[in-house]
C-alpha atoms as a PDB file:
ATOM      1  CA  UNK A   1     204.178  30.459  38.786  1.00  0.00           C
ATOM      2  CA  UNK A   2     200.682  30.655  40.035  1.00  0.00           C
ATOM      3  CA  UNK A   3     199.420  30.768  36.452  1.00  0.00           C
ATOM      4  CA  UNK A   4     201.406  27.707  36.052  1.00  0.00           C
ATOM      5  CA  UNK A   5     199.906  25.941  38.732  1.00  0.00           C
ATOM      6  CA  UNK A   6     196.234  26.880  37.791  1.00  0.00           C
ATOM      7  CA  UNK A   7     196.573  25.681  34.192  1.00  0.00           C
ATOM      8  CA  UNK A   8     198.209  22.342  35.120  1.00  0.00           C
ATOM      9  CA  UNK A   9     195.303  21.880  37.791  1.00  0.00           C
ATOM     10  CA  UNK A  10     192.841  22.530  34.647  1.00  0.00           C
ATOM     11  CA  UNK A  11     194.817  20.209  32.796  1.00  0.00           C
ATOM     12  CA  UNK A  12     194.613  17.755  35.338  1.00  0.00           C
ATOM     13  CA  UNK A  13     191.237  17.800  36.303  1.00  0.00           C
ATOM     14  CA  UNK A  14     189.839  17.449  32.391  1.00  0.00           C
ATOM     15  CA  UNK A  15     192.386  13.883  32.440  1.00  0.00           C
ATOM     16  CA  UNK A  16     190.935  12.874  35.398  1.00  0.00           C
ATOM     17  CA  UNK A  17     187.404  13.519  34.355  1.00  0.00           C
ATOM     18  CA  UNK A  18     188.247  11.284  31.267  1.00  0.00           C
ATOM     19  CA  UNK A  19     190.169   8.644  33.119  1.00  0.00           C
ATOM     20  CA  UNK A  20     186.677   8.197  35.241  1.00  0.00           C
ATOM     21  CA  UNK A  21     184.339   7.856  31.856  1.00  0.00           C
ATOM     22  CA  UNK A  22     183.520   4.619  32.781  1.00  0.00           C
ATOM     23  CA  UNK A  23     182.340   4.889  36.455  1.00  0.00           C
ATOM     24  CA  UNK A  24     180.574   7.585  35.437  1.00  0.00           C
ATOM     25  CA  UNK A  25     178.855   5.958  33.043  1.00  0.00           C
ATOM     26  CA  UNK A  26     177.537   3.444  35.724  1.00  0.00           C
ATOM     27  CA  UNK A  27     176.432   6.428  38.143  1.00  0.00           C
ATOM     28  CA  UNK A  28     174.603   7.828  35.518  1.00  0.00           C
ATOM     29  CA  UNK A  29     172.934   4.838  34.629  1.00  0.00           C
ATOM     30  CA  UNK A  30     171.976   3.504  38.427  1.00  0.00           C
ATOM     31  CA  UNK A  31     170.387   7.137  38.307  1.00  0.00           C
ATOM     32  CA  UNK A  32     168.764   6.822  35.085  1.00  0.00           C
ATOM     33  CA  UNK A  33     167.850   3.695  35.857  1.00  0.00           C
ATOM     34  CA  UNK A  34     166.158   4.434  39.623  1.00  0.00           C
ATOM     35  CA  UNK A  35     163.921   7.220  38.008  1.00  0.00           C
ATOM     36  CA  UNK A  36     163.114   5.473  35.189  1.00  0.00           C
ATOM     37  CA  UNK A  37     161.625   1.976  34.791  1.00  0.00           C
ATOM     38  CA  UNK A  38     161.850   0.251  31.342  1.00  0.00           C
ATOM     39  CA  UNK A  39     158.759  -1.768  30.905  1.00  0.00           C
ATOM     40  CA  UNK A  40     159.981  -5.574  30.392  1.00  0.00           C
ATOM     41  CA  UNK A  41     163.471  -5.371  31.152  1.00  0.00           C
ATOM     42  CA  UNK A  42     164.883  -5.371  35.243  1.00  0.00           C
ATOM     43  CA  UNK A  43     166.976  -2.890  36.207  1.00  0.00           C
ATOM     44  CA  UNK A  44     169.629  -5.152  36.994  1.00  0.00           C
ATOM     45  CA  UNK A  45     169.953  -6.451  33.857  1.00  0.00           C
ATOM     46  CA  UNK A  46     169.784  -3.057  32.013  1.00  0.00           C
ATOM     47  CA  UNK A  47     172.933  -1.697  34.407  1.00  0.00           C
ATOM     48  CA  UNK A  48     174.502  -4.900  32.574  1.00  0.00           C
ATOM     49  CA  UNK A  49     173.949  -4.102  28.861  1.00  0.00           C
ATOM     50  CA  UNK A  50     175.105  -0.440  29.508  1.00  0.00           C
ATOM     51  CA  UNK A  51     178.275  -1.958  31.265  1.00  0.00           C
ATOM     52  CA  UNK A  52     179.056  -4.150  28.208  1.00  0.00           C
ATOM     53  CA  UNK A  53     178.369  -1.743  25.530  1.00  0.00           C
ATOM     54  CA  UNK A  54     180.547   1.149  27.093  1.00  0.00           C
ATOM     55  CA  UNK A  55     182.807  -1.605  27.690  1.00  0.00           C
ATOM     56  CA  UNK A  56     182.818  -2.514  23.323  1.00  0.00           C
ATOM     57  CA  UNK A  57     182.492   1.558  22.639  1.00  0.00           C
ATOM     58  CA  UNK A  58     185.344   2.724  24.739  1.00  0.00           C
ATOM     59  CA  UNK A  59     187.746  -0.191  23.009  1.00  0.00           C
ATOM     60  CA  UNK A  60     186.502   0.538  19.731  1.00  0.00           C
ATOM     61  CA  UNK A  61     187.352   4.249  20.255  1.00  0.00           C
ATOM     62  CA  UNK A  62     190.279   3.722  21.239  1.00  0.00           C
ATOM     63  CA  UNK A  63     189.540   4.762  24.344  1.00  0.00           C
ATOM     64  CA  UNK A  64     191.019   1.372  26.121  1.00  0.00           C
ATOM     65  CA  UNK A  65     193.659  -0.590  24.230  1.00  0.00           C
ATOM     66  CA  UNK A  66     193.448  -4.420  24.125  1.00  0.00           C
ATOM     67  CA  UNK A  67     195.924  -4.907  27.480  1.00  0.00           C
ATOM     68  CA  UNK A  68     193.770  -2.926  29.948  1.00  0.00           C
ATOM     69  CA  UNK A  69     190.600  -4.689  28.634  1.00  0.00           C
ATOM     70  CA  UNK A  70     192.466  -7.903  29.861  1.00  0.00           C
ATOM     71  CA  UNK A  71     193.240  -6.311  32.875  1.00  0.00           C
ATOM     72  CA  UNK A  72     189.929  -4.843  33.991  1.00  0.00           C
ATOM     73  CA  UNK A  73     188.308  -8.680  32.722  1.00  0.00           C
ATOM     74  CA  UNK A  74     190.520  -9.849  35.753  1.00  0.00           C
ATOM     75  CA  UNK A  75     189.454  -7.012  38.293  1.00  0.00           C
ATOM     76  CA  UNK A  76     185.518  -7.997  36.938  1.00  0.00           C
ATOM     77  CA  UNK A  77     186.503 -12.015  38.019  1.00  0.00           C
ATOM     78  CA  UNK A  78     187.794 -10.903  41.084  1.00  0.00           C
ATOM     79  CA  UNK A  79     185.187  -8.630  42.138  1.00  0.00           C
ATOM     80  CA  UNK A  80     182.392 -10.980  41.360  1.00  0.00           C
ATOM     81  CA  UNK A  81     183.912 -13.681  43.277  1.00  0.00           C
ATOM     82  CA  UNK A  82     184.400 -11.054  46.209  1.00  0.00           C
ATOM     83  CA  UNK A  83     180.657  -9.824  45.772  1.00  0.00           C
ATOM     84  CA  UNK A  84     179.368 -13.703  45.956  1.00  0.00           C
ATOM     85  CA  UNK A  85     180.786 -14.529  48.842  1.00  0.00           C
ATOM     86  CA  UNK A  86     180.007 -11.361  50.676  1.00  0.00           C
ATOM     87  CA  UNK A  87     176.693 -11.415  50.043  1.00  0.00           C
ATOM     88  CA  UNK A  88     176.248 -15.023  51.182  1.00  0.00           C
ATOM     89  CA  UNK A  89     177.540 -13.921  54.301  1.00  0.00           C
ATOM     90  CA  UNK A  90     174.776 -11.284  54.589  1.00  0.00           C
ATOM     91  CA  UNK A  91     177.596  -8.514  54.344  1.00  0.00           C
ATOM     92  CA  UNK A  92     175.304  -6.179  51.990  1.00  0.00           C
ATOM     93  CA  UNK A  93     172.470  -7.388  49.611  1.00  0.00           C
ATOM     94  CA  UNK A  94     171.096  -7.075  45.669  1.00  0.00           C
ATOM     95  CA  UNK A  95     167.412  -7.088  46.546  1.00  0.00           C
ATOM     96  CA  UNK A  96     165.820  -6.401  43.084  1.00  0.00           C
ATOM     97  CA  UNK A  97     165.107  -9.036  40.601  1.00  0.00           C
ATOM     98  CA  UNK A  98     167.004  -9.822  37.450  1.00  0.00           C
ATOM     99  CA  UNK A  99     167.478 -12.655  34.822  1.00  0.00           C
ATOM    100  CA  UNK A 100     171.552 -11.804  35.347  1.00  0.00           C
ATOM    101  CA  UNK A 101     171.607 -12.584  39.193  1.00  0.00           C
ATOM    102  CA  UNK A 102     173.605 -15.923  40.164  1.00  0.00           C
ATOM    103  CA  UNK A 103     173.449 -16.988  44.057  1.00  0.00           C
ATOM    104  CA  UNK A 104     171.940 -13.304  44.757  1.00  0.00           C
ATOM    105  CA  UNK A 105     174.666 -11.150  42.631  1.00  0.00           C
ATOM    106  CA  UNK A 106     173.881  -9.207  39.385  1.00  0.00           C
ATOM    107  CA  UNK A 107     176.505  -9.736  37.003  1.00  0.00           C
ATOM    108  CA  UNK A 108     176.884  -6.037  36.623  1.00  0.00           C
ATOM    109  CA  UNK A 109     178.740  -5.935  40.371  1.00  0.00           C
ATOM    110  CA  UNK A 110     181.733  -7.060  38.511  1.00  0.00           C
ATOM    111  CA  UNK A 111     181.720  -3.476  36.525  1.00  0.00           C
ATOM    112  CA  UNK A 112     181.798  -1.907  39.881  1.00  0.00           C
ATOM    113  CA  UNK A 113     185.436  -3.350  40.539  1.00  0.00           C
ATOM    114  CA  UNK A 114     186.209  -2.942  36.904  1.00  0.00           C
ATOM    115  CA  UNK A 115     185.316   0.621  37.017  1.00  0.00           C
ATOM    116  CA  UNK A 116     188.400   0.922  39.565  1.00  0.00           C
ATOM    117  CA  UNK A 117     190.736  -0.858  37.116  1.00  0.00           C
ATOM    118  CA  UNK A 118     189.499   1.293  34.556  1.00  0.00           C
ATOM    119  CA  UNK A 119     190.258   4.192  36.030  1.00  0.00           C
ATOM    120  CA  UNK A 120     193.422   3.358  37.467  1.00  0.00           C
ATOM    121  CA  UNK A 121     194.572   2.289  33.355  1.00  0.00           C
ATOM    122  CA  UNK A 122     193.404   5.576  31.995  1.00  0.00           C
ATOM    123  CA  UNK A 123     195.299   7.287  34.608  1.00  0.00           C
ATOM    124  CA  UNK A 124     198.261   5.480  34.764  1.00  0.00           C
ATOM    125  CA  UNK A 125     198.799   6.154  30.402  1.00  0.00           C
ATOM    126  CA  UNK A 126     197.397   9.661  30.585  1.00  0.00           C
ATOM    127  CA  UNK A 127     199.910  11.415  33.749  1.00  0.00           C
ATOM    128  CA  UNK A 128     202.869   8.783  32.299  1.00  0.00           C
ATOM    129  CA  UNK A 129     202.626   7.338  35.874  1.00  0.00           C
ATOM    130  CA  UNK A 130     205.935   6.540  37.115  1.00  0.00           C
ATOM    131  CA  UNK A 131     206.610   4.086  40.387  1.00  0.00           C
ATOM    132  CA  UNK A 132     209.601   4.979  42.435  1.00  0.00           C
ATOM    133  CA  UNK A 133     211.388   2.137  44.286  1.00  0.00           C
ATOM    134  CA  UNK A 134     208.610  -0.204  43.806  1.00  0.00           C
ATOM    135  CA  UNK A 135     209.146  -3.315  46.663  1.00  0.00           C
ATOM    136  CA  UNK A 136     210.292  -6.519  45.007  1.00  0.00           C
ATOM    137  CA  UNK A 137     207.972  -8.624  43.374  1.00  0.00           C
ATOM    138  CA  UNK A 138     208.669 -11.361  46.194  1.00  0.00           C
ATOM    139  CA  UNK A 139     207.090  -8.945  48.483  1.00  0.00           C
ATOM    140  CA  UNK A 140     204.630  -6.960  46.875  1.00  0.00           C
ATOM    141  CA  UNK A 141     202.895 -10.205  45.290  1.00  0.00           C
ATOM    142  CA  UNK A 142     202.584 -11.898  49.199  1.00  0.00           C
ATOM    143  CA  UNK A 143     201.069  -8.774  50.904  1.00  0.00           C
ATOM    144  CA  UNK A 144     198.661  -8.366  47.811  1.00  0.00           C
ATOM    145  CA  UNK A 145     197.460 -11.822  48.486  1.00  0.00           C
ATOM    146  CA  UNK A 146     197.021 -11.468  51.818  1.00  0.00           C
ATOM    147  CA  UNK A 147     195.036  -8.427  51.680  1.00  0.00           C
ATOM    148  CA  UNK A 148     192.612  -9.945  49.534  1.00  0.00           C
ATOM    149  CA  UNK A 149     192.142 -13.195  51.661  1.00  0.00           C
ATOM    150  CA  UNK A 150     192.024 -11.011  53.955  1.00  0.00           C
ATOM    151  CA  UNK A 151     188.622 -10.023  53.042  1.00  0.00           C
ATOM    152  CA  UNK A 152     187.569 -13.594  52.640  1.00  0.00           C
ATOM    153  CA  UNK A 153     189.013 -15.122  56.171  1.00  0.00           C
ATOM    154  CA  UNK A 154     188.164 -12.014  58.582  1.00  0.00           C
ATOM    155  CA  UNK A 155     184.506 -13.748  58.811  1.00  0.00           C
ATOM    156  CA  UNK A 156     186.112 -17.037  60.828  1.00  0.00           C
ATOM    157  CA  UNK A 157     189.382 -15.574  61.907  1.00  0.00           C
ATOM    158  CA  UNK A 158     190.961 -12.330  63.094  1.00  0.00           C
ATOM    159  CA  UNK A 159     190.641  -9.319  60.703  1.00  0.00           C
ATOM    160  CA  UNK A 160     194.255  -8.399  60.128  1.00  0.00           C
ATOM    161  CA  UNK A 161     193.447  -5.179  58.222  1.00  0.00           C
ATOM    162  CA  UNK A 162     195.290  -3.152  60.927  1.00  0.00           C
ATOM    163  CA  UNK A 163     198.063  -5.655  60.607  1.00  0.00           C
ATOM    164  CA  UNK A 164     197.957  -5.223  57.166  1.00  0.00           C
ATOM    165  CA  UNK A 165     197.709  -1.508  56.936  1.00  0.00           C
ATOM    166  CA  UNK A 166     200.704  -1.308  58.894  1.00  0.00           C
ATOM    167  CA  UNK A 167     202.889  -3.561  57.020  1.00  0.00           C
ATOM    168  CA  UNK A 168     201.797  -1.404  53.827  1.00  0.00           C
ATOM    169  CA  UNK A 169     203.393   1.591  55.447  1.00  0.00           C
ATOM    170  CA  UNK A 170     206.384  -0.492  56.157  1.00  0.00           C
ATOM    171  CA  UNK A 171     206.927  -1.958  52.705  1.00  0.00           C
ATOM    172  CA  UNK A 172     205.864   1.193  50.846  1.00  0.00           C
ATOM    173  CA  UNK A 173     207.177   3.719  53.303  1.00  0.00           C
ATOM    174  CA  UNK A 174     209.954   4.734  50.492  1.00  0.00           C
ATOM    175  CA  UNK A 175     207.575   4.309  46.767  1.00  0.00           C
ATOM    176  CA  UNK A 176     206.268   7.171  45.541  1.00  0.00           C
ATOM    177  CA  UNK A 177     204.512   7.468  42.289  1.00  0.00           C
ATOM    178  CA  UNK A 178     205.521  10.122  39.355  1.00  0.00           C
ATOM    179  CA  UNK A 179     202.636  11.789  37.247  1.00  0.00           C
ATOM    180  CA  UNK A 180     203.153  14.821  34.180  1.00  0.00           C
ATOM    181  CA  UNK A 181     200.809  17.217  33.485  1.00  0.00           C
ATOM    182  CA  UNK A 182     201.474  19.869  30.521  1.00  0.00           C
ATOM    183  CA  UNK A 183     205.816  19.598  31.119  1.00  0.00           C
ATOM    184  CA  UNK A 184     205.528  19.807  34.752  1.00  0.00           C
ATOM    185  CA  UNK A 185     206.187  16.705  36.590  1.00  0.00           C
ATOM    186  CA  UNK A 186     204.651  15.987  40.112  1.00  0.00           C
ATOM    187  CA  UNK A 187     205.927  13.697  42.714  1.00  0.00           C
ATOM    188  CA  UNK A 188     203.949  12.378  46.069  1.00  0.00           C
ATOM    189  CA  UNK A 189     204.212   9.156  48.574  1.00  0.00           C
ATOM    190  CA  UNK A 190     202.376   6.167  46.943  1.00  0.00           C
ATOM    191  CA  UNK A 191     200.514   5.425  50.400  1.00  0.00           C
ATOM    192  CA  UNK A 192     198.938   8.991  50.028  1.00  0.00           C
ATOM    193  CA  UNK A 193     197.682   7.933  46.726  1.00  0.00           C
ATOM    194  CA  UNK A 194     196.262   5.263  48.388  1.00  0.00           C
ATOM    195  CA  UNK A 195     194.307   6.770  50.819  1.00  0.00           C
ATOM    196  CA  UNK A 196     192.629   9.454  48.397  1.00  0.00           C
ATOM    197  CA  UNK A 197     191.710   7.144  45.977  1.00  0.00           C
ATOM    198  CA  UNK A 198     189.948   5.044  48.492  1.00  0.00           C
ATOM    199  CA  UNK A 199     188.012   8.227  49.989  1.00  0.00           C
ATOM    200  CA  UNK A 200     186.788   9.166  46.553  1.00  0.00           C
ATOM    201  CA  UNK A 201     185.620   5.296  45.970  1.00  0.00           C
ATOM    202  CA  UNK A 202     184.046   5.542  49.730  1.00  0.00           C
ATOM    203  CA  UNK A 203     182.037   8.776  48.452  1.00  0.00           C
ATOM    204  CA  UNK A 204     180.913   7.030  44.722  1.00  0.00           C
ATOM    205  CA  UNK A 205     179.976   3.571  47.414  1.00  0.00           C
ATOM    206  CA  UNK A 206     177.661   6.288  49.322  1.00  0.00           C
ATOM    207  CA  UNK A 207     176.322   7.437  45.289  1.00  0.00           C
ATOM    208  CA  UNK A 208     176.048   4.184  44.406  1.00  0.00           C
ATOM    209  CA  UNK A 209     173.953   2.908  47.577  1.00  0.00           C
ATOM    210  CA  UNK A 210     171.678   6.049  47.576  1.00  0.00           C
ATOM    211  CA  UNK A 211     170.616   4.881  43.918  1.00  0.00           C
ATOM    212  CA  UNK A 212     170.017   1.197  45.253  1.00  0.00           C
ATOM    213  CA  UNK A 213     173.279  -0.124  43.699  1.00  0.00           C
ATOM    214  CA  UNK A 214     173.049  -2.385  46.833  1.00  0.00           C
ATOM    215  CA  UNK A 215     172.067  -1.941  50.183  1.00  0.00           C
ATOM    216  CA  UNK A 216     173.918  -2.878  53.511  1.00  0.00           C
ATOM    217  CA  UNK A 217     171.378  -4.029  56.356  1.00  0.00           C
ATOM    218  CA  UNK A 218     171.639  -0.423  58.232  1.00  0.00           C
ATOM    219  CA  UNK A 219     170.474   0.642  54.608  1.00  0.00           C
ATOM    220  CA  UNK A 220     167.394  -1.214  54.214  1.00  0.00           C
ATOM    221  CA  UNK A 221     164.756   0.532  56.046  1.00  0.00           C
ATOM    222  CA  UNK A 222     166.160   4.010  54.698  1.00  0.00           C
ATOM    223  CA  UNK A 223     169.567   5.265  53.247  1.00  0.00           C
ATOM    224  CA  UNK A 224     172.461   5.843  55.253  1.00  0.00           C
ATOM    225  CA  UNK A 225     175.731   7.022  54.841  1.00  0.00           C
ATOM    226  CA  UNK A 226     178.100   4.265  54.836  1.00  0.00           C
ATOM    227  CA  UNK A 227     180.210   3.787  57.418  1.00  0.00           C
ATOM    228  CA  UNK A 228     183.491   5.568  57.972  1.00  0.00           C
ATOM    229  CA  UNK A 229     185.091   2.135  58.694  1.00  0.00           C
ATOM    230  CA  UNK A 230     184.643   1.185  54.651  1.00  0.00           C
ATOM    231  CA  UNK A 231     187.130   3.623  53.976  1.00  0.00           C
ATOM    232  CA  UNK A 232     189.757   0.983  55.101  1.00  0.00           C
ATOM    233  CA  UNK A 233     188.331  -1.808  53.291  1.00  0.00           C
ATOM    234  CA  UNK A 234     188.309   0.354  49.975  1.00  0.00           C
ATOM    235  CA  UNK A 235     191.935   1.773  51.013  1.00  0.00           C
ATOM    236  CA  UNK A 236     193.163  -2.048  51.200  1.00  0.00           C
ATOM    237  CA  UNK A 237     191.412  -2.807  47.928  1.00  0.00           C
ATOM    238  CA  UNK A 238     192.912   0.308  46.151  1.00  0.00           C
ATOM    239  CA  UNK A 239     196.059  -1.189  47.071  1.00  0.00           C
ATOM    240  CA  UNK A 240     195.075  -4.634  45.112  1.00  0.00           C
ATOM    241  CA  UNK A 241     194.291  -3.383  42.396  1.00  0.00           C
ATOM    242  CA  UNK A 242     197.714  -0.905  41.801  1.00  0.00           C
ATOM    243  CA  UNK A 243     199.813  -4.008  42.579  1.00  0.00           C
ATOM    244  CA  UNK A 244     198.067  -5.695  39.474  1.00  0.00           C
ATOM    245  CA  UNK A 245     198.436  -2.692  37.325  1.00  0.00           C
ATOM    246  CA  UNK A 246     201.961  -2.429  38.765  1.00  0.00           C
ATOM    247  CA  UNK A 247     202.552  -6.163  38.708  1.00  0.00           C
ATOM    248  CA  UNK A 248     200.993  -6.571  34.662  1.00  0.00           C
ATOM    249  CA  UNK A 249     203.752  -3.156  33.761  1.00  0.00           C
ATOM    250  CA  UNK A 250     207.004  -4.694  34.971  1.00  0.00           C
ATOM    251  CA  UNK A 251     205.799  -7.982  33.322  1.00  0.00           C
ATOM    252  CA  UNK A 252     205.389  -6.293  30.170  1.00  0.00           C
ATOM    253  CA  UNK A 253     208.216  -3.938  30.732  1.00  0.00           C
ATOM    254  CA  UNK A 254     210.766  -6.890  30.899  1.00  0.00           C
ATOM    255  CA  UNK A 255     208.978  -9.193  28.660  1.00  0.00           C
ATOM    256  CA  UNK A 256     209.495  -6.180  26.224  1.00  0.00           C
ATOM    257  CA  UNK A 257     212.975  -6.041  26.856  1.00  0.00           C
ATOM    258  CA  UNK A 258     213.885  -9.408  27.141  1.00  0.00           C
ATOM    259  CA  UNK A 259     212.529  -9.835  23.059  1.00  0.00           C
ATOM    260  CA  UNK A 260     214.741  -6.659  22.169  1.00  0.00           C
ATOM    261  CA  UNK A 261     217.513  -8.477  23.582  1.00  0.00           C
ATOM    262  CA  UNK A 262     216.956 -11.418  21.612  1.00  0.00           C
ATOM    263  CA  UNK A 263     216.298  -9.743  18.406  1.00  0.00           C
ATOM    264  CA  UNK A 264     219.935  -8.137  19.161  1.00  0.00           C
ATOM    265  CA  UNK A 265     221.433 -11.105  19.617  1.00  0.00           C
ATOM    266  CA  UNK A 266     220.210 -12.810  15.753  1.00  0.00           C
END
């Protein structure tokens, strides 16, 4: 049994490594790319051509199909709308130069929040992810929404993460998510999944801002670790982007089964 365990853990820890090829990819290259200065080209802008072209590779290998690419196109759109208005609010900063910047944001940010859906893809096809009792759409959708306004509005009006984090628990108290390694299948609350993703994003933010990725204003002087607190705001953000995985699966799932039910019926 032990033996068991030990080899599934081995299993699972190579498919996670592979499921995170493409954040990986980025921390290596804010690293590379903080050591190393290309003569002629701004680091901003080279981030950006290594995020594009492991974006073509990994779909030409096969390593993303043509569905997830749409997918982590939307998470790019809706990080880089999230990144420009948080920085015009002076919430963190891109201080380098680059020809790829618009109002103060590289367009390599957006990778950052693709990375996530990237990850979350790989995952999901590699453990056959399974969602128990996922809430109905008419409820999911809503609180998804709000979350992410949430992130927007807390700057004029109340922050309602708390509220938010709370009617999470509520809604989700009863999903759990399903994943198979080797032939063993594993089971745990969807909340908890959740959480540790958000702690291991909070960790790769404190990476990412010790190579310069951005800085928030405690940072600028000297590096600091980032605030306990962001583990929240990645938690809540986590939780986006598995509804639109989730969401995008059950569309598929019953748009799949609604054309074998017409090709039954001619």
């Amino acid at each position: 049994m032990l033996k068991k365990l030990f080899k599934d853990l081995g299993v699972f820890t190579y498919h996670q490594a592979l499921s995170c090829i493409f954040p990986v990819v980025i921390f290596m290259t804010l690293a590379l790319s903080k050591a190393i200065q290309i003569p002629g080209v701004a680091r901003y802008d080279f981030i950006l051509i290594i995020c594009l072209v492991t974006q073509y590779l990994m779909y030409k290998s096969g390593l993303e199909t043509k569905d997830e690419i749409k997918v982590i196109c939307l998470f790019h759109i809706i990080g880089l709308v999230l990144e420009l208005y948080k920085v015009n609010f002076n919430s963190w900063s891109y201080p380098e130069e680059a020809w790829t910047k618009i109002a103060g944001v590289p367009l390599y940010s957006g990778f950052m929040y693709a990375s996530v859906a990237s990850y979350i893809c790989q995952a999901w096809r590699r453990f056959d992810l399974k969602i128990v009792r996922w809430p109905k759409s008419y409820v999911a959708i809503p609180l998804g929404a709000m979350i992410y306004l949430n992130f927007f509005t807390h700057h004029f009006i109340y922050d309602f993460r708390w509220v938010l984090m709370a009617l999470l628990l509520i809604v989700f108290y009863r999903t759990a998510v399903k994943f198979t390694v080797r032939d063993s299948i594993y089971k745990m609350p969807i909340v908890g999944s959740f959480f540790l993703i958000g702690f291991f994003i909070w960790i790769a933010e404190n990476i990412a801002t010790f190579f310069g990725a951005w800085s928030y204003p405690n940072q600028e002087v000297s590096w600091k670790i980032v605030h306990f607190g962001k583990i929240s705001s990645w938690f809540l953000l986590v939780v986006i982007s598995i509804m639109i995985v989730a969401q995008l699966k059950l569309f598929y799932r019953d748009a799949g089964e609604d054309e074998k039910k017409t090709k039954r019926k001619a």
